[in-house]
C-alpha atoms as a PDB file:
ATOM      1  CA  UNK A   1       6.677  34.897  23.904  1.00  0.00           C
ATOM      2  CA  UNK A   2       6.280  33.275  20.233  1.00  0.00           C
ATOM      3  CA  UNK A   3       5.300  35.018  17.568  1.00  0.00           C
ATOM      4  CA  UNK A   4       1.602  35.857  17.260  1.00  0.00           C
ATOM      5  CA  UNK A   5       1.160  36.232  20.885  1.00  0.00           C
ATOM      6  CA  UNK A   6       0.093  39.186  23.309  1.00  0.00           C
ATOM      7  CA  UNK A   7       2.096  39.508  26.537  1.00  0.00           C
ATOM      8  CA  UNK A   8      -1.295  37.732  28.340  1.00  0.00           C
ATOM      9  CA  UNK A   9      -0.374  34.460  26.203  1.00  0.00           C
ATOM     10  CA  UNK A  10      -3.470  34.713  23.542  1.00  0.00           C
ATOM     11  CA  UNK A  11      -2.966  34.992  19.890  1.00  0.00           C
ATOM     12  CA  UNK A  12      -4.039  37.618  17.956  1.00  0.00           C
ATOM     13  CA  UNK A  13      -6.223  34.867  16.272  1.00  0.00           C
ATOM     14  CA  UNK A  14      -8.017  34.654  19.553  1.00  0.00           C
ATOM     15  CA  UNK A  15      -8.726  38.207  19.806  1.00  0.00           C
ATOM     16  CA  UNK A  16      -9.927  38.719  16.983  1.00  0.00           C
ATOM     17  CA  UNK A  17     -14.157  39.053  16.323  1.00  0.00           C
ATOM     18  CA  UNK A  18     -16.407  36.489  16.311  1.00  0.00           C
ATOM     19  CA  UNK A  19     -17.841  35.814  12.816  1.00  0.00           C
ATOM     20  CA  UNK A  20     -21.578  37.790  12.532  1.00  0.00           C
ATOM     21  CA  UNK A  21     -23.221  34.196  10.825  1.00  0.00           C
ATOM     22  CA  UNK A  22     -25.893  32.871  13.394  1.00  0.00           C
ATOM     23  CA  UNK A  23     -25.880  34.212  16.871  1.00  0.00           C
ATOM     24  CA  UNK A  24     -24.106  37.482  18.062  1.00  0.00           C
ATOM     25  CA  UNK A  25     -22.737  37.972  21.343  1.00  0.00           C
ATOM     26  CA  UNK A  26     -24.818  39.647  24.321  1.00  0.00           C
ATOM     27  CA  UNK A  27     -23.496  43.204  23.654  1.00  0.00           C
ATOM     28  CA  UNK A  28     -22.233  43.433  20.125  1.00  0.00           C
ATOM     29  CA  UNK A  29     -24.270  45.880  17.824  1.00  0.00           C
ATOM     30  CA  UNK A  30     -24.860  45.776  14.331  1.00  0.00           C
ATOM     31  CA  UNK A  31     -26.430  48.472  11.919  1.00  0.00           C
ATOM     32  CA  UNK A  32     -30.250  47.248  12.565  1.00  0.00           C
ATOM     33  CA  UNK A  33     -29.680  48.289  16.160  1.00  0.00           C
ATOM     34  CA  UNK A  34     -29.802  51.903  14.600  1.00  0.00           C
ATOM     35  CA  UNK A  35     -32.866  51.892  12.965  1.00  0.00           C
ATOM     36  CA  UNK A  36     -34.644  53.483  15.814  1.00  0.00           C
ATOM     37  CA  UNK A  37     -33.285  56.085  14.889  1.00  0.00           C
ATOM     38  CA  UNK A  38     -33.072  56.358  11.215  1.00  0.00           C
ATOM     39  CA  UNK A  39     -36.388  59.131  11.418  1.00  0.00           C
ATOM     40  CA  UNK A  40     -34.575  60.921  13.654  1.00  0.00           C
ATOM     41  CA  UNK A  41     -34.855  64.617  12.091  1.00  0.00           C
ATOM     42  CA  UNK A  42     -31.487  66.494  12.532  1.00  0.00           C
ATOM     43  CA  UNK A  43     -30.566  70.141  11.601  1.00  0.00           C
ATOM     44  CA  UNK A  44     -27.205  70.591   9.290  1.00  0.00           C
ATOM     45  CA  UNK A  45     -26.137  73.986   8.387  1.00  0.00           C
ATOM     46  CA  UNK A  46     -22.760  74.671   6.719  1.00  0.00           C
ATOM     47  CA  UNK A  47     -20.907  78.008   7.019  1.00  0.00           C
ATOM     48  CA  UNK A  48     -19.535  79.149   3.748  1.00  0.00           C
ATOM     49  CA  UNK A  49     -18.459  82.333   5.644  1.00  0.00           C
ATOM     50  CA  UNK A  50     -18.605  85.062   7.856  1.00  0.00           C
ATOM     51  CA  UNK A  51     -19.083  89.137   8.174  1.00  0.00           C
ATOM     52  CA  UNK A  52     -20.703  91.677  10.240  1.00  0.00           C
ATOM     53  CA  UNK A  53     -22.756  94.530   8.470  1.00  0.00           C
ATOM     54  CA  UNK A  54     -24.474  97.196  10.308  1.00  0.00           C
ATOM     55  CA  UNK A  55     -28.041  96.903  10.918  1.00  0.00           C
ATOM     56  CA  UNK A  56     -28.652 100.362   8.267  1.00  0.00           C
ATOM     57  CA  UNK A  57     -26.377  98.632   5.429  1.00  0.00           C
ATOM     58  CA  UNK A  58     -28.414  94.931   5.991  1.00  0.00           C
ATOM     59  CA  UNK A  59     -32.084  96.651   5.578  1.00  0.00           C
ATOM     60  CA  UNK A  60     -30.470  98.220   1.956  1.00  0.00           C
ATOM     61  CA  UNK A  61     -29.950  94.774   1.066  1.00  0.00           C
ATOM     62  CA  UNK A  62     -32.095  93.430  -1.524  1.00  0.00           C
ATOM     63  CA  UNK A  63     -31.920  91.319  -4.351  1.00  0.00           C
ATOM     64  CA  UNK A  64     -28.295  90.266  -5.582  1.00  0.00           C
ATOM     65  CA  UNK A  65     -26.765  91.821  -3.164  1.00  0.00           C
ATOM     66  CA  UNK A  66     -22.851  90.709  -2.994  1.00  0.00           C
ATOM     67  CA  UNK A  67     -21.756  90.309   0.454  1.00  0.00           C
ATOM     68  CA  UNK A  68     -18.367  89.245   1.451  1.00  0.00           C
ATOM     69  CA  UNK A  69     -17.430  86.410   3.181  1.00  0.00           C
ATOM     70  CA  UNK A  70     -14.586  85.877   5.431  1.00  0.00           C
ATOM     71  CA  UNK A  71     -12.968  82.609   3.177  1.00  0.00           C
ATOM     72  CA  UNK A  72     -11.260  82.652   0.010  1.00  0.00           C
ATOM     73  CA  UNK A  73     -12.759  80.606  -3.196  1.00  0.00           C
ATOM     74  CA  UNK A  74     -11.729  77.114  -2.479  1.00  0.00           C
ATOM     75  CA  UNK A  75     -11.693  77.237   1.393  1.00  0.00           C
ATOM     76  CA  UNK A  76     -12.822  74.703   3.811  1.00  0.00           C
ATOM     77  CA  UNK A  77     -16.424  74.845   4.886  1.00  0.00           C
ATOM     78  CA  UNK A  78     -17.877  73.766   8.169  1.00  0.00           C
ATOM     79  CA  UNK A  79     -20.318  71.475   8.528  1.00  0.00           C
ATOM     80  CA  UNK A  80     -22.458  71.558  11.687  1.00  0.00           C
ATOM     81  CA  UNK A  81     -25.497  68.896  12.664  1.00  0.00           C
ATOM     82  CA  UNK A  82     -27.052  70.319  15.889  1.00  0.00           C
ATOM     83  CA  UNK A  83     -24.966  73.411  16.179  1.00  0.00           C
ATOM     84  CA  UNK A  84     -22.354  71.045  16.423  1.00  0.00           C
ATOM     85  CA  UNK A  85     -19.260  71.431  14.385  1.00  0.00           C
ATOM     86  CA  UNK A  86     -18.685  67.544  12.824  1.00  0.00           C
ATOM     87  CA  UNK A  87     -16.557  68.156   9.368  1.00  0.00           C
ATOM     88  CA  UNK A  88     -15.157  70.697   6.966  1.00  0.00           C
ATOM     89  CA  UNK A  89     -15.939  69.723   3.203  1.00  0.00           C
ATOM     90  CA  UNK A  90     -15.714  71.495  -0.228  1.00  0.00           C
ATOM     91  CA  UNK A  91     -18.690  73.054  -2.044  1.00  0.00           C
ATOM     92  CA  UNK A  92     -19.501  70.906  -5.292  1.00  0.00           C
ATOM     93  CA  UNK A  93     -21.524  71.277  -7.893  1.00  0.00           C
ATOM     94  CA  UNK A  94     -23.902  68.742  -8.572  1.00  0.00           C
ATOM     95  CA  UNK A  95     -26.238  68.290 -12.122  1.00  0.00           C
ATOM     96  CA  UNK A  96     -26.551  72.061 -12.142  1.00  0.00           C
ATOM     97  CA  UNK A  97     -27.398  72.084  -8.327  1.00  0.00           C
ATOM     98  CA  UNK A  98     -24.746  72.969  -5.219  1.00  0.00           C
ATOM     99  CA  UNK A  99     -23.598  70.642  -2.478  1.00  0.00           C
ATOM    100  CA  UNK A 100     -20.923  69.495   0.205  1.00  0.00           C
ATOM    101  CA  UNK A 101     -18.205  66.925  -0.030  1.00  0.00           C
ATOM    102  CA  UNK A 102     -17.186  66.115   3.448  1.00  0.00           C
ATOM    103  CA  UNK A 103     -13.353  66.297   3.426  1.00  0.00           C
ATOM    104  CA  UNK A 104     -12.639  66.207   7.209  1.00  0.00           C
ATOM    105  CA  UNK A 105     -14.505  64.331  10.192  1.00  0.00           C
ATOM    106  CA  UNK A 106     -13.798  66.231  13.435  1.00  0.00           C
ATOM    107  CA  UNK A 107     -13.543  64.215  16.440  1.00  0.00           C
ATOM    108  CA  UNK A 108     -15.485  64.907  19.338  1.00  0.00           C
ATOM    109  CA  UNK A 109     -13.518  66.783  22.387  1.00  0.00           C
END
C-alpha cells in the first residue's frame, strides 16, 4: 500500500468532498435545506439551580426574596431546548443585561 492510500486502494484525495460550485450530489445538504425550519419556535430554559421549600415558606415569598440555589457562584448552568438537556454554559453579563455562554455541547445518548 503507498502512501496516501486506504486499504480499498483509493487515495484520500479521492475520498475527499466534492467541491459545492455548480451542482451538488443527490443527497448532500447544505444550510438552505434548513430554512424550513428557521420559524420553528423552540422553548430554552436554563437552570441556574435547584431547592425545595415548603409550600407555607413559598406563599411568604414576596419581593426580593433570597432563595438558595443548589450551585456555587461560578458553576456550570444547564441549558435545555425542549426539556432537553443540550449544553452547560456560564452566566454573562451583557451591556447591563444577563445571558448564557454555551461552554459545553452534550451529545445526544
Amino acid at each position: 500500500m503507498s502512501t496516501g492510500e486506504t486499504d480499498t486502494g483509493i487515495s484520500f484525495e479521492e475520498m475527499l468532498a466534492p467541491s459545492r460550485e455548480g451542482s451538488s450530489p443527490t443527497g448532500e445538504k447544505d444550510a438552505s435545506d434548513l430554512e424550513a425550519v428557521f420559524d420553528v419556535p423552540v422553548r430554552i430554559s436554563v437552570v441556574l439551580g435547584r431547592t425545595k421549600v415548603p409550600v407555607a415558606q413559598l406563599l411568604k415569598m414576596d419581593v426580593g426574596t433570597v432563595v438558595e440555589l443548589d450551585r456555587q457562584v461560578g458553576e456550570a448552568v444547564e441549558i435545555y431546548v425542549n426539556d432537553r438537556l443540550v449544553a452547560r454554559g456560564e452566566i454573562v453579563l451583557v451591556e447591563s443585561r444577563l445571558g448564557v455562554t454555551m461552554t459545553e455541547i452534550i451529545k445526544a445518548a
